[in-house]
PDB file of N, CA and C in Angstrom:
ATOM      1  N   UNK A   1       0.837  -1.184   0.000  1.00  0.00           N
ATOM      2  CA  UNK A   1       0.000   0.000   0.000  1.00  0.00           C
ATOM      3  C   UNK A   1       0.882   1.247   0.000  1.00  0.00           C
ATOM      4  N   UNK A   2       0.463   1.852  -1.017  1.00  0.00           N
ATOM      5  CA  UNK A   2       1.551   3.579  -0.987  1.00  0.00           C
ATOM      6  C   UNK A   2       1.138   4.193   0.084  1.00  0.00           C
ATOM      7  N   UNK A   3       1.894   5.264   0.581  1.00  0.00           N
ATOM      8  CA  UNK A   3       1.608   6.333   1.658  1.00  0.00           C
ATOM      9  C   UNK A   3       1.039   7.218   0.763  1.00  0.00           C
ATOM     10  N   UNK A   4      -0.004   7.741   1.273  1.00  0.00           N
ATOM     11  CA  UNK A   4      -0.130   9.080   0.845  1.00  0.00           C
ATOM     12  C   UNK A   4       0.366  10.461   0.834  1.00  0.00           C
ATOM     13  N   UNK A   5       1.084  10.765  -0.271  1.00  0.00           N
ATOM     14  CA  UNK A   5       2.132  12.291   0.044  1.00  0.00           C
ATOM     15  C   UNK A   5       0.835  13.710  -0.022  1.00  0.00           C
ATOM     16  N   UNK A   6       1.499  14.296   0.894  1.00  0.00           N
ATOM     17  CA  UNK A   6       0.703  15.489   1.652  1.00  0.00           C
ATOM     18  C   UNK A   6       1.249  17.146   1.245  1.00  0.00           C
ATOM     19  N   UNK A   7       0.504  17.233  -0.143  1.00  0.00           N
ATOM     20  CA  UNK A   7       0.593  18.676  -1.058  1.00  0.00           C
ATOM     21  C   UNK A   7       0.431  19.612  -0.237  1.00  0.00           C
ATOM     22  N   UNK A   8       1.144  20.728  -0.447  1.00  0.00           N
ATOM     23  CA  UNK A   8       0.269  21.823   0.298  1.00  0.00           C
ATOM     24  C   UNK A   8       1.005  23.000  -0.766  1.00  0.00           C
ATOM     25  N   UNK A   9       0.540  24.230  -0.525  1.00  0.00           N
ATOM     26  CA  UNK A   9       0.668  25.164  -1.203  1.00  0.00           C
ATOM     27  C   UNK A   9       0.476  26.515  -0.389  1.00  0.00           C
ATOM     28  N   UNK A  10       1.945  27.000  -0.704  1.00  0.00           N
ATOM     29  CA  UNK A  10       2.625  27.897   0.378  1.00  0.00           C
ATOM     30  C   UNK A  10       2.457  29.464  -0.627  1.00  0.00           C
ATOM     31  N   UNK A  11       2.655  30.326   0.104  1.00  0.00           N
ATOM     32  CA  UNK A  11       2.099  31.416  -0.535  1.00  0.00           C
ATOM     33  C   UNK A  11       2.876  32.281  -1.657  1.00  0.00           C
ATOM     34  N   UNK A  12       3.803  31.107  -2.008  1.00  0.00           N
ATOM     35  CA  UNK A  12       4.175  31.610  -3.450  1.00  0.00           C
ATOM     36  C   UNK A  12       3.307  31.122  -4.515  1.00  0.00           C
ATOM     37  N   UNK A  13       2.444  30.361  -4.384  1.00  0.00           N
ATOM     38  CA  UNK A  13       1.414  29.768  -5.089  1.00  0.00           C
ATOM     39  C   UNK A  13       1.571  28.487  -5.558  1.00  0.00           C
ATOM     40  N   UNK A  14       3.072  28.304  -5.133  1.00  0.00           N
ATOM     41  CA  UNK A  14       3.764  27.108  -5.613  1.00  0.00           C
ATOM     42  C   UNK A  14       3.675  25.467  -4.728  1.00  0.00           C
ATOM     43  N   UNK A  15       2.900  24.790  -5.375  1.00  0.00           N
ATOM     44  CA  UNK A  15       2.634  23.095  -4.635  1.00  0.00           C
ATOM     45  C   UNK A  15       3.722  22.403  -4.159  1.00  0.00           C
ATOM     46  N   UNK A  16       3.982  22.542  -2.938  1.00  0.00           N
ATOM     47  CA  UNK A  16       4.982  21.773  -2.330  1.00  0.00           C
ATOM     48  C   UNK A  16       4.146  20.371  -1.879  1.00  0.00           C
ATOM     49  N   UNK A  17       5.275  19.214  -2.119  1.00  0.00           N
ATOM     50  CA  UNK A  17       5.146  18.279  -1.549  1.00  0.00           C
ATOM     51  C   UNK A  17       5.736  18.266  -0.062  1.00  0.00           C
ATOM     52  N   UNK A  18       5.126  17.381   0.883  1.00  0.00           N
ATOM     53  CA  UNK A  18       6.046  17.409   2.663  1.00  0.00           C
ATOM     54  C   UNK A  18       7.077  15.950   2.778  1.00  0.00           C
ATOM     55  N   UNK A  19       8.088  16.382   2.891  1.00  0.00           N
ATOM     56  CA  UNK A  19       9.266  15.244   2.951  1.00  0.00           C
ATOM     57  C   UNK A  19       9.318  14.615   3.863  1.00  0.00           C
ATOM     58  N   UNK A  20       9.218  15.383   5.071  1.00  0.00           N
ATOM     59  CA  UNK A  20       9.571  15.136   6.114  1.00  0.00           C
ATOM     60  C   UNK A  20       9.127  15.840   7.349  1.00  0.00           C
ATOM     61  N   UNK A  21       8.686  15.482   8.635  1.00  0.00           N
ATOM     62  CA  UNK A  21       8.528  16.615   9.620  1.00  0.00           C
ATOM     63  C   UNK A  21       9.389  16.157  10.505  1.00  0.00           C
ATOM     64  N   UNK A  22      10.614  17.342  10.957  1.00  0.00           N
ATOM     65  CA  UNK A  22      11.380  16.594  12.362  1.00  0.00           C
ATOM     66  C   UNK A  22      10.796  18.050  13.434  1.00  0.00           C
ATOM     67  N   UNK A  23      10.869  17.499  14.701  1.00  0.00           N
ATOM     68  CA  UNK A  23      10.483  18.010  16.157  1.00  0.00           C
ATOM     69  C   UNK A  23      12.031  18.354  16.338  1.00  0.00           C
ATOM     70  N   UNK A  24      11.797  19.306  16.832  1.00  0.00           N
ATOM     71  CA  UNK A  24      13.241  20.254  18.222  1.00  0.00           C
ATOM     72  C   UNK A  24      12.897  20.444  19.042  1.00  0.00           C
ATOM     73  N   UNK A  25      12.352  20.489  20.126  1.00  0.00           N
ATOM     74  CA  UNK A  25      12.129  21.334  21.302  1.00  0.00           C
ATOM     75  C   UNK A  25      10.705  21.313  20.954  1.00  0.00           C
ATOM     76  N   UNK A  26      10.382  22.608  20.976  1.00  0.00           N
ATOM     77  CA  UNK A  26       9.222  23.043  20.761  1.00  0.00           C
ATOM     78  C   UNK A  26       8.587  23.557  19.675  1.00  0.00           C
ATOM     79  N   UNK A  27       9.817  22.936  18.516  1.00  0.00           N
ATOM     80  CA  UNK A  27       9.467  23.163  16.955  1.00  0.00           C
ATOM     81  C   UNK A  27       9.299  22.446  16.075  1.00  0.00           C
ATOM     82  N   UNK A  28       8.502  22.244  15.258  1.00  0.00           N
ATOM     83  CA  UNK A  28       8.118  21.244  14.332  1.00  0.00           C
ATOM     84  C   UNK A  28       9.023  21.491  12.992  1.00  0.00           C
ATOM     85  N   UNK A  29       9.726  21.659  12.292  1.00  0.00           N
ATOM     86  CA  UNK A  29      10.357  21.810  11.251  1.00  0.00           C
ATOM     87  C   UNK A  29       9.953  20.939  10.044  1.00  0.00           C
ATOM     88  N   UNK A  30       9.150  21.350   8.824  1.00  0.00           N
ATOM     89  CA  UNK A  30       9.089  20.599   7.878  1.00  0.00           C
ATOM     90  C   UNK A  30       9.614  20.651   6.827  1.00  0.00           C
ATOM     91  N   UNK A  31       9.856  20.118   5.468  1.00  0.00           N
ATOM     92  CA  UNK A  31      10.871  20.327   5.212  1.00  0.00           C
ATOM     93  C   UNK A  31       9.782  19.894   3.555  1.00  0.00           C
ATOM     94  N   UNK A  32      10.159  20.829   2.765  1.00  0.00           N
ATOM     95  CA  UNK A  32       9.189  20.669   1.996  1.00  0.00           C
ATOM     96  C   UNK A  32       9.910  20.168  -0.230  1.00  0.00           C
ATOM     97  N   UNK A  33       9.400  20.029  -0.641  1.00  0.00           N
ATOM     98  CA  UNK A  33      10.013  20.146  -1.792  1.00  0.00           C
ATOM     99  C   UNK A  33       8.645  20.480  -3.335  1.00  0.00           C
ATOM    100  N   UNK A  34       9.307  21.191  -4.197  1.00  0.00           N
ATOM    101  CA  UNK A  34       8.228  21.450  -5.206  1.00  0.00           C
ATOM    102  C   UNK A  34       7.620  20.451  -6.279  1.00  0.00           C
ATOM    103  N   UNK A  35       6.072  20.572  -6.155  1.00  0.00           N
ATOM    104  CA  UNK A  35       6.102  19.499  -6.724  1.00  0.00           C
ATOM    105  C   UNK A  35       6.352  18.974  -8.378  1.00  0.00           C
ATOM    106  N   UNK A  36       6.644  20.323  -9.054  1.00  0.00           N
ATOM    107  CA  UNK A  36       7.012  20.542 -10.258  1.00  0.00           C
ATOM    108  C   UNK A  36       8.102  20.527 -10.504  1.00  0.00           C
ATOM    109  N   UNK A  37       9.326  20.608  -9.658  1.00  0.00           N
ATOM    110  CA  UNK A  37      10.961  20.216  -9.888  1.00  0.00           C
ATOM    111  C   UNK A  37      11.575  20.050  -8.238  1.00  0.00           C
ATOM    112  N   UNK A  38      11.953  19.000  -7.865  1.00  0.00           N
ATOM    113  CA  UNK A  38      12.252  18.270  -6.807  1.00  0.00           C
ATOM    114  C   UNK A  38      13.069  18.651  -6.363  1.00  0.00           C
ATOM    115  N   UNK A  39      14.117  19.675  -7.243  1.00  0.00           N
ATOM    116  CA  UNK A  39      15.414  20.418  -6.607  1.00  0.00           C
ATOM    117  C   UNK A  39      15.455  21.379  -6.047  1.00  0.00           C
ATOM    118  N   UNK A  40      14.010  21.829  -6.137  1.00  0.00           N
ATOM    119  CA  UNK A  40      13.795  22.936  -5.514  1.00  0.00           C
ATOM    120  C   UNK A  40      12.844  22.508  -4.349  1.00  0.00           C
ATOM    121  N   UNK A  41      13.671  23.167  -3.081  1.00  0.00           N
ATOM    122  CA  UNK A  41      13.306  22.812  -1.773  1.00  0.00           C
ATOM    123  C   UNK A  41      13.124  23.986  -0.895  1.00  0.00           C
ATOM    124  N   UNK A  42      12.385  23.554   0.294  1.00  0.00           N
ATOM    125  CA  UNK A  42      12.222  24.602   1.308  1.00  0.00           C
ATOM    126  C   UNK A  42      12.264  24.351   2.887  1.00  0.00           C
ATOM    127  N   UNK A  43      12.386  25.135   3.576  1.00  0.00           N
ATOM    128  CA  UNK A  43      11.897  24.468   5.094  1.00  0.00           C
ATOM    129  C   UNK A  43      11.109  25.347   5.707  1.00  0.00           C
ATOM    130  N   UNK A  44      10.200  24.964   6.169  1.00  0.00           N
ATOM    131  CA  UNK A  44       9.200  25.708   7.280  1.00  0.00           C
ATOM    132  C   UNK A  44       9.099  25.015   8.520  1.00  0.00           C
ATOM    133  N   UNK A  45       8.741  26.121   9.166  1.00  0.00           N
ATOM    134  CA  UNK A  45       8.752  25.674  11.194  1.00  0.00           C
ATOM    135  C   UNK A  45       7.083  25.653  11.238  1.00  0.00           C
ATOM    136  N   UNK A  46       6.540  24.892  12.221  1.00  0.00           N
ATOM    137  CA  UNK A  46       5.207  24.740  12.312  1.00  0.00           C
ATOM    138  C   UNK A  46       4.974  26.296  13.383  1.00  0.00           C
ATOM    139  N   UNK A  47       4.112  27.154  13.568  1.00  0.00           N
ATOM    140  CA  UNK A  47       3.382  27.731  14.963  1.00  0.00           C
ATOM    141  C   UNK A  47       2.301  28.020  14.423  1.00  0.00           C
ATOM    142  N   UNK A  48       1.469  28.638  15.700  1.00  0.00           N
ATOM    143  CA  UNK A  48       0.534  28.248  15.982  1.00  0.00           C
ATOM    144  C   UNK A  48      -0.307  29.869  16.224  1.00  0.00           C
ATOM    145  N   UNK A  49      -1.285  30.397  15.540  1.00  0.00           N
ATOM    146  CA  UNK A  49      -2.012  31.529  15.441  1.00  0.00           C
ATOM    147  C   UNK A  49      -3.492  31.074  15.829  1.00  0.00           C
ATOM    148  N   UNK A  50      -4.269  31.775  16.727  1.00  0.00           N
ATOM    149  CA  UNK A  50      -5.227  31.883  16.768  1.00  0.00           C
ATOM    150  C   UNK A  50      -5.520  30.616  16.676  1.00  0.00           C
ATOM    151  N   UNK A  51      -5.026  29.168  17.436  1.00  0.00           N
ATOM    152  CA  UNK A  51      -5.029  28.004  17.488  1.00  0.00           C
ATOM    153  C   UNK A  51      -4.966  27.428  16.350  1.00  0.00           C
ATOM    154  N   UNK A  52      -4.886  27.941  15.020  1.00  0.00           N
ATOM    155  CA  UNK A  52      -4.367  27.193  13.708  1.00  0.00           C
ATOM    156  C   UNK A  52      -2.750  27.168  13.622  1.00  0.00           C
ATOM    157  N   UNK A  53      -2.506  25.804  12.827  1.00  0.00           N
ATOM    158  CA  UNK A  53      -1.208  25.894  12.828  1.00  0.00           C
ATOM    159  C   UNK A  53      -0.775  26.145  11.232  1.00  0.00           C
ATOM    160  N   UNK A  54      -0.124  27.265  11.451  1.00  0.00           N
ATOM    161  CA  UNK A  54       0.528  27.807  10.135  1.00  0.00           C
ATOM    162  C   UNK A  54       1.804  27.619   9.943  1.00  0.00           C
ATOM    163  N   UNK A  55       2.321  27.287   8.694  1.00  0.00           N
ATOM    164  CA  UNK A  55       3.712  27.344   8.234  1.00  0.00           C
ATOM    165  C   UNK A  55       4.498  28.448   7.930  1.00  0.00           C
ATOM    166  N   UNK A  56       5.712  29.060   8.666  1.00  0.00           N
ATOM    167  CA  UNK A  56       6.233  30.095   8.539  1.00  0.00           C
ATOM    168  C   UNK A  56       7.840  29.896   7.930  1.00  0.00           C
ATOM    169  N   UNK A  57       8.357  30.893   7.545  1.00  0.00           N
ATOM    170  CA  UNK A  57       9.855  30.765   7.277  1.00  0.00           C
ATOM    171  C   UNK A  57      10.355  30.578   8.726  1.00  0.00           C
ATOM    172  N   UNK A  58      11.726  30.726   8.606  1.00  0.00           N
ATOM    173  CA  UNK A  58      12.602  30.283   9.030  1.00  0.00           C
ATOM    174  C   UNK A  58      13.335  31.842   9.608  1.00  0.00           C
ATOM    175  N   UNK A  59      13.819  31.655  11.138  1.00  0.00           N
ATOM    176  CA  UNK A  59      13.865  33.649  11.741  1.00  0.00           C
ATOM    177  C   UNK A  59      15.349  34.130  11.216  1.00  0.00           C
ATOM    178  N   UNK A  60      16.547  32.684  10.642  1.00  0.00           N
ATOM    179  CA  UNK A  60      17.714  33.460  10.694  1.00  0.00           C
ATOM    180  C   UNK A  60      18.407  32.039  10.361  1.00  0.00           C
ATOM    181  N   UNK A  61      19.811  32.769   9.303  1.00  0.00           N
ATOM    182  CA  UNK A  61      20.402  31.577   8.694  1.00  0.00           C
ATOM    183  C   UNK A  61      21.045  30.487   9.740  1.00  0.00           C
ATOM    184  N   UNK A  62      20.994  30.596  11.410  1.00  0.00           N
ATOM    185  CA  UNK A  62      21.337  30.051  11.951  1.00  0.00           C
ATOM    186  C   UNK A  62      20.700  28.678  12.306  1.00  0.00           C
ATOM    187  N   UNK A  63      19.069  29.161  12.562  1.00  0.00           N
ATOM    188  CA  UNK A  63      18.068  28.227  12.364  1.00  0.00           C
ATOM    189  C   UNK A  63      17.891  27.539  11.102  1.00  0.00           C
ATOM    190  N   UNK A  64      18.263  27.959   9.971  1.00  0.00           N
ATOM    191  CA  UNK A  64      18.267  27.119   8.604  1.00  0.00           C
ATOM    192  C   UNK A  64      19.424  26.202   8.999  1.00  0.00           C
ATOM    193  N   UNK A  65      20.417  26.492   9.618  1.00  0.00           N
ATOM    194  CA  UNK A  65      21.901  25.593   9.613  1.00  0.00           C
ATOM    195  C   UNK A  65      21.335  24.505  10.870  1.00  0.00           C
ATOM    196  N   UNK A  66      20.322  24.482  11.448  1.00  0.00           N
ATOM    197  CA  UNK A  66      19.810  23.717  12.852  1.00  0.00           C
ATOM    198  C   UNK A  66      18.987  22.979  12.013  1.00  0.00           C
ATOM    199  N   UNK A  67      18.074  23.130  11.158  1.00  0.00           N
ATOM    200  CA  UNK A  67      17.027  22.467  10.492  1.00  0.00           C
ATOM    201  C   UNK A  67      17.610  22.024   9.443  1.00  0.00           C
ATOM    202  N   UNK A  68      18.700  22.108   8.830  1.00  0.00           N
ATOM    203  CA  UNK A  68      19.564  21.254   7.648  1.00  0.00           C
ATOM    204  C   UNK A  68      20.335  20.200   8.628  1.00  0.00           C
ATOM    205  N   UNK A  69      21.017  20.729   9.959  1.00  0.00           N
ATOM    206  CA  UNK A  69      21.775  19.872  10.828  1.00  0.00           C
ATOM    207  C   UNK A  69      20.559  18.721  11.248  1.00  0.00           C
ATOM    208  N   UNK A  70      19.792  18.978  11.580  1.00  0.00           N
ATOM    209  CA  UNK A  70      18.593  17.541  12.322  1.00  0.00           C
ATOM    210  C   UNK A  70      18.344  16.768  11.131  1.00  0.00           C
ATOM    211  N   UNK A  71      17.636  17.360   9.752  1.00  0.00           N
ATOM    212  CA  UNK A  71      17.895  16.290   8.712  1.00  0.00           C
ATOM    213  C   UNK A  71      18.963  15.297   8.191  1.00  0.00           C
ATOM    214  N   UNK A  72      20.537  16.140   8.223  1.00  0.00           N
ATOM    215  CA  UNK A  72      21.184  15.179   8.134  1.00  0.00           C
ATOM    216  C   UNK A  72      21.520  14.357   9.017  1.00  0.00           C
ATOM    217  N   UNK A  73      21.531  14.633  10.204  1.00  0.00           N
ATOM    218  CA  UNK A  73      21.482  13.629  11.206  1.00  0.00           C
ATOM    219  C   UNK A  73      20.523  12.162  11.223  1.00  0.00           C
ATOM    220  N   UNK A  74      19.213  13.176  11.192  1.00  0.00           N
ATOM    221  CA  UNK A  74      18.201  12.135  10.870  1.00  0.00           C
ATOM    222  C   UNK A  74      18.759  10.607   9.249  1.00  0.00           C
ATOM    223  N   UNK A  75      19.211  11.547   8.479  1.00  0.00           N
ATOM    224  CA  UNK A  75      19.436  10.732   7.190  1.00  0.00           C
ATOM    225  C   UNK A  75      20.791  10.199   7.423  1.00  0.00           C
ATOM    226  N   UNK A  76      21.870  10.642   7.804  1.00  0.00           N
ATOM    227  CA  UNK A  76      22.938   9.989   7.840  1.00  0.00           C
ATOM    228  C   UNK A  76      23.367   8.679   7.349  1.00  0.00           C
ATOM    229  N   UNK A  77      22.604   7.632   7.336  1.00  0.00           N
ATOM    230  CA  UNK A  77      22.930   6.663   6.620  1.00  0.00           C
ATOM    231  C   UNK A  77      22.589   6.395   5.225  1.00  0.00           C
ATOM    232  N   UNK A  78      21.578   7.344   4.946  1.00  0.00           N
ATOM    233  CA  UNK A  78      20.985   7.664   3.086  1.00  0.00           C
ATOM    234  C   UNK A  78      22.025   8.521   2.982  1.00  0.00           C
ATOM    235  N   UNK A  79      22.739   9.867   3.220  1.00  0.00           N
ATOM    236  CA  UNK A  79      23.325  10.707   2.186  1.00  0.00           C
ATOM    237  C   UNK A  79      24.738  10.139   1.837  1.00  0.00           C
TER     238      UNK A  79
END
């Protein structure tokens, strides 16, 4: 049985597929890719507005280097 992959569409208008979700602390980090060319990728942090949870960028290239660091960790034996 396939998994079902989970589209979403972020406000460049552009259909991302979801790769992956890893947890930090108190952050959800997902990690997204397009679904029209696969090389093109993104990451968003999960929070939480008015009890919906919205996908936001990312506050600073330090946190991009924390959310690239947990994926490869996570993958380490694929890359």
């Amino acid at each position: 049985m396939e998994e079902e992959i989970e589209i979403i569409t972020l406000e460049d208008g552009i259909d991302y597929m979801v790769l992956e979700e890893i947890p930090s602390g108190n952050v959800m980090y997902v990690y997204l890719a397009n679904v029209d060319d696969e090389k093109q990728t993104c990451i968003r942090k999960v929070t939480k507005e008015n009890g919906k949870e919205i996908l936001n960028g990312l506050d600073s290239k330090e946190e991009l280097d924390k959310a690239l660091l947990l994926f490869a960790k996570k993958h380490k034996d694929e890359l």
